[in-house]
Structures are given as structure tokens and as C-alpha cells.
Protein backbone atom coordinates (compact mmCIF):
# COMPACT_ATOMS: atom_id res chain seq x y z
CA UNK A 1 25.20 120.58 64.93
CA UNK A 2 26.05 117.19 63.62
CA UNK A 3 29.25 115.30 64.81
CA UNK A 4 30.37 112.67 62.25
CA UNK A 5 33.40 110.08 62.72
CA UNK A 6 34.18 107.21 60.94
CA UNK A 7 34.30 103.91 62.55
CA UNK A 8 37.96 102.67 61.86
CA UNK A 9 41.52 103.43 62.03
CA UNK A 10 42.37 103.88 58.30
CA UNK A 11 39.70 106.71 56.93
CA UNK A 12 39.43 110.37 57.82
CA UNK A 13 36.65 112.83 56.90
CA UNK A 14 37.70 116.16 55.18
CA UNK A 15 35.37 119.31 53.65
CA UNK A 16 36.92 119.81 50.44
CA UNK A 17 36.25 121.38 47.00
CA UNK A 18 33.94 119.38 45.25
CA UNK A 19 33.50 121.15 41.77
CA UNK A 20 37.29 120.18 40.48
CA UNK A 21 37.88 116.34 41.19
CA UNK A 22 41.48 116.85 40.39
CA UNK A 23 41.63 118.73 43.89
CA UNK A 24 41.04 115.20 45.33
CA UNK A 25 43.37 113.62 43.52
CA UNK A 26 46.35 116.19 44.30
CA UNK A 27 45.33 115.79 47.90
CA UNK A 28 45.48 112.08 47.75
CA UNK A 29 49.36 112.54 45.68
CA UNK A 30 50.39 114.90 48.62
CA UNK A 31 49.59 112.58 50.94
CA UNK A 32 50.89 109.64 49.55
CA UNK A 33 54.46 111.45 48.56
CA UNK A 34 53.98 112.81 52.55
CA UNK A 35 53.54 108.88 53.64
CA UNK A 36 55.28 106.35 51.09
CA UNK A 37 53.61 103.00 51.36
CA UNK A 38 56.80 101.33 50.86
CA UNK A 39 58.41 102.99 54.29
CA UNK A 40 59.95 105.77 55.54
CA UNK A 41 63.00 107.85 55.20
CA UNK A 42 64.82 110.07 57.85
CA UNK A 43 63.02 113.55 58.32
CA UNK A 44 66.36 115.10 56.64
CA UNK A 45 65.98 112.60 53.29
CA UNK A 46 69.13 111.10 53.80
CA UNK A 47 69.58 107.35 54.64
CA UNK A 48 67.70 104.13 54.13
CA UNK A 49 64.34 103.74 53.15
CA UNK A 50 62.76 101.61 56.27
CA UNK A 51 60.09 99.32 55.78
CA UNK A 52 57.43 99.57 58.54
CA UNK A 53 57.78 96.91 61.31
CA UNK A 54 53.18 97.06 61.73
CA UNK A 55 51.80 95.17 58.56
CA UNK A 56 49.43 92.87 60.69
CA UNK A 57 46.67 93.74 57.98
CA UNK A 58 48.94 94.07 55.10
CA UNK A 59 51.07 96.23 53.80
CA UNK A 60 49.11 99.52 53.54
CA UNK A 61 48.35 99.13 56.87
CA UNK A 62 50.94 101.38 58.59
CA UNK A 63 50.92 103.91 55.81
CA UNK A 64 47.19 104.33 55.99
CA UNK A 65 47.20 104.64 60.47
CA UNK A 66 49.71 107.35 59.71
CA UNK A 67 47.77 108.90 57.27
CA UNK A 68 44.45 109.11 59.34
CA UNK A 69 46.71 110.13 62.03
CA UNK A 70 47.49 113.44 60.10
CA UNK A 71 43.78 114.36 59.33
CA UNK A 72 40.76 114.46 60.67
CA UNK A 73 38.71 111.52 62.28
CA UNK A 74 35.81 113.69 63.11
CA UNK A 75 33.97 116.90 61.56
CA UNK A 76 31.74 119.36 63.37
CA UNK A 77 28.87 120.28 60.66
CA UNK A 78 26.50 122.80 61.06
CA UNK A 79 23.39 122.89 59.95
CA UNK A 80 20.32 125.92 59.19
CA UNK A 81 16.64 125.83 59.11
CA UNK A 82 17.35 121.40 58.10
CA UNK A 83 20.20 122.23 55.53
CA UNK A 84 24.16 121.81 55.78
CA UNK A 85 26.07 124.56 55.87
CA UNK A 86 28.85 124.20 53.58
CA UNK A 87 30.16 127.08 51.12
CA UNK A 88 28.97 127.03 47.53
CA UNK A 89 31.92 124.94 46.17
CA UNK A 90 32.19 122.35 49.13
CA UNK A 91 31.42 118.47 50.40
CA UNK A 92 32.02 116.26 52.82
CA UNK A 93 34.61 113.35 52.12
CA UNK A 94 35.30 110.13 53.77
CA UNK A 95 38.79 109.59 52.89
CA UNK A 96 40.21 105.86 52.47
CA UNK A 97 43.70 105.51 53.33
CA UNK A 98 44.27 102.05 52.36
CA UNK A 99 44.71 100.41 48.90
CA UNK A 100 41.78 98.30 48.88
CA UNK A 101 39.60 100.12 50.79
CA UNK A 102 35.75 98.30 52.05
CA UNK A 103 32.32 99.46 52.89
CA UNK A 104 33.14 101.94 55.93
CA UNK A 105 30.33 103.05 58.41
CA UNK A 106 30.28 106.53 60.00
CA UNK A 107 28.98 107.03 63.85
CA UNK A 108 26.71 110.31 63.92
CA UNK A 109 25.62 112.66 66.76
CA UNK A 110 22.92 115.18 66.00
CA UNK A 111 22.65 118.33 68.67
CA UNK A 112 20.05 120.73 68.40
CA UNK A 113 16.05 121.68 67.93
CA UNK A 114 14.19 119.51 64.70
């Protein structure tokens, strides 16, 4: 069994289909109609758009904690006789949040026999 997390605030991992790439990209649309960049709106979609008061690192910082906030910052893997165990049609994904995203690092525990 392999835990994997990545080692900041604004990335998430997901397993995903990984023979269509526009599966990705309607993910990634979802998500950013689910979490505008430019603020938020009451639950109800009536009122004011309303910037986000935490932009310390910019301005996709907020969107992108929220984001990673609604996925998931670590995956459980499991592994057979040295080999992943993943169905036929899916990967792994480390999933950047922010506009400009840089290199990202991931921590990794390995359990089990070699």
C-alpha cells in the first residue's frame, strides 16, 4: 500500500480516466464554474459577487485553497506482485489549482513486503 500526498495547499491528487483527456478538462470546467476565481456568490445565486478577502499569494490563491479543500490531498494505492492497481482505463493525477502552477513535490509512504 502506498500513501501519496502532495506537499502544498493548492494541488490535490485524483484517479481519473486517462484514455479521454477531455475528461480532465470537464473536471477542471466543473470545478472552476463550482469555485469562480473572481469570488463568490450566495449559495442561492442571488446577490453580489464577493471578491475574496485571502489573496496574500495572488489572486488564485483563495480559489485554489477552496478547491483542494473539496478533493483529495491524499490517495491510498494499492499495489500486486510490484504493480499498481488501477483499472484498465485509469491514472493517477496531481491536480494544480492555481493559474500558474510550479514544480510540486509529493510525500510518499510505502507499507508492505518488497
Amino acid at each position: 500500500m502506498l500513501t501519496v500526498s502532495p506537499n502544498q495547499a493548492a494541488g490535490s491528487l485524483t484517479i481519473n480516466e486517462n484514455a479521454d483527456p477531455r475528461v480532465l478538462r470537464d473536471l477542471a470546467t466543473y470545478l472552476r464554474a463550482l469555485v469562480p476565481q473572481e469570488g463568490v456568490k450566495p449559495i442561492s445565486g442571488v446577490g453580489a459577487l464577493r471578491a475574496y478577502s485571502h489573496a496574500d499569494e495572488g489572486p488564485d490563491d483563495m480559489p485554489a485553497h477552496i478547491r483542494t479543500a473539496l478533493t483529495c490531498t491524499s490517495l491510498n494505492l494499492s499495489f500486486q506482485r510490484g504493480r499498481l492497481l488501477l483499472g484498465t482505463w485509469q491514472a493517477v493525477y496531481l491536480w494544480e489549482h492555481r493559474r500558474a502552477g510550479s514544480s510540486r513535490e509529493l510525500s510518499m509512504h510505502l507499507i508492505g513486503e518488497s
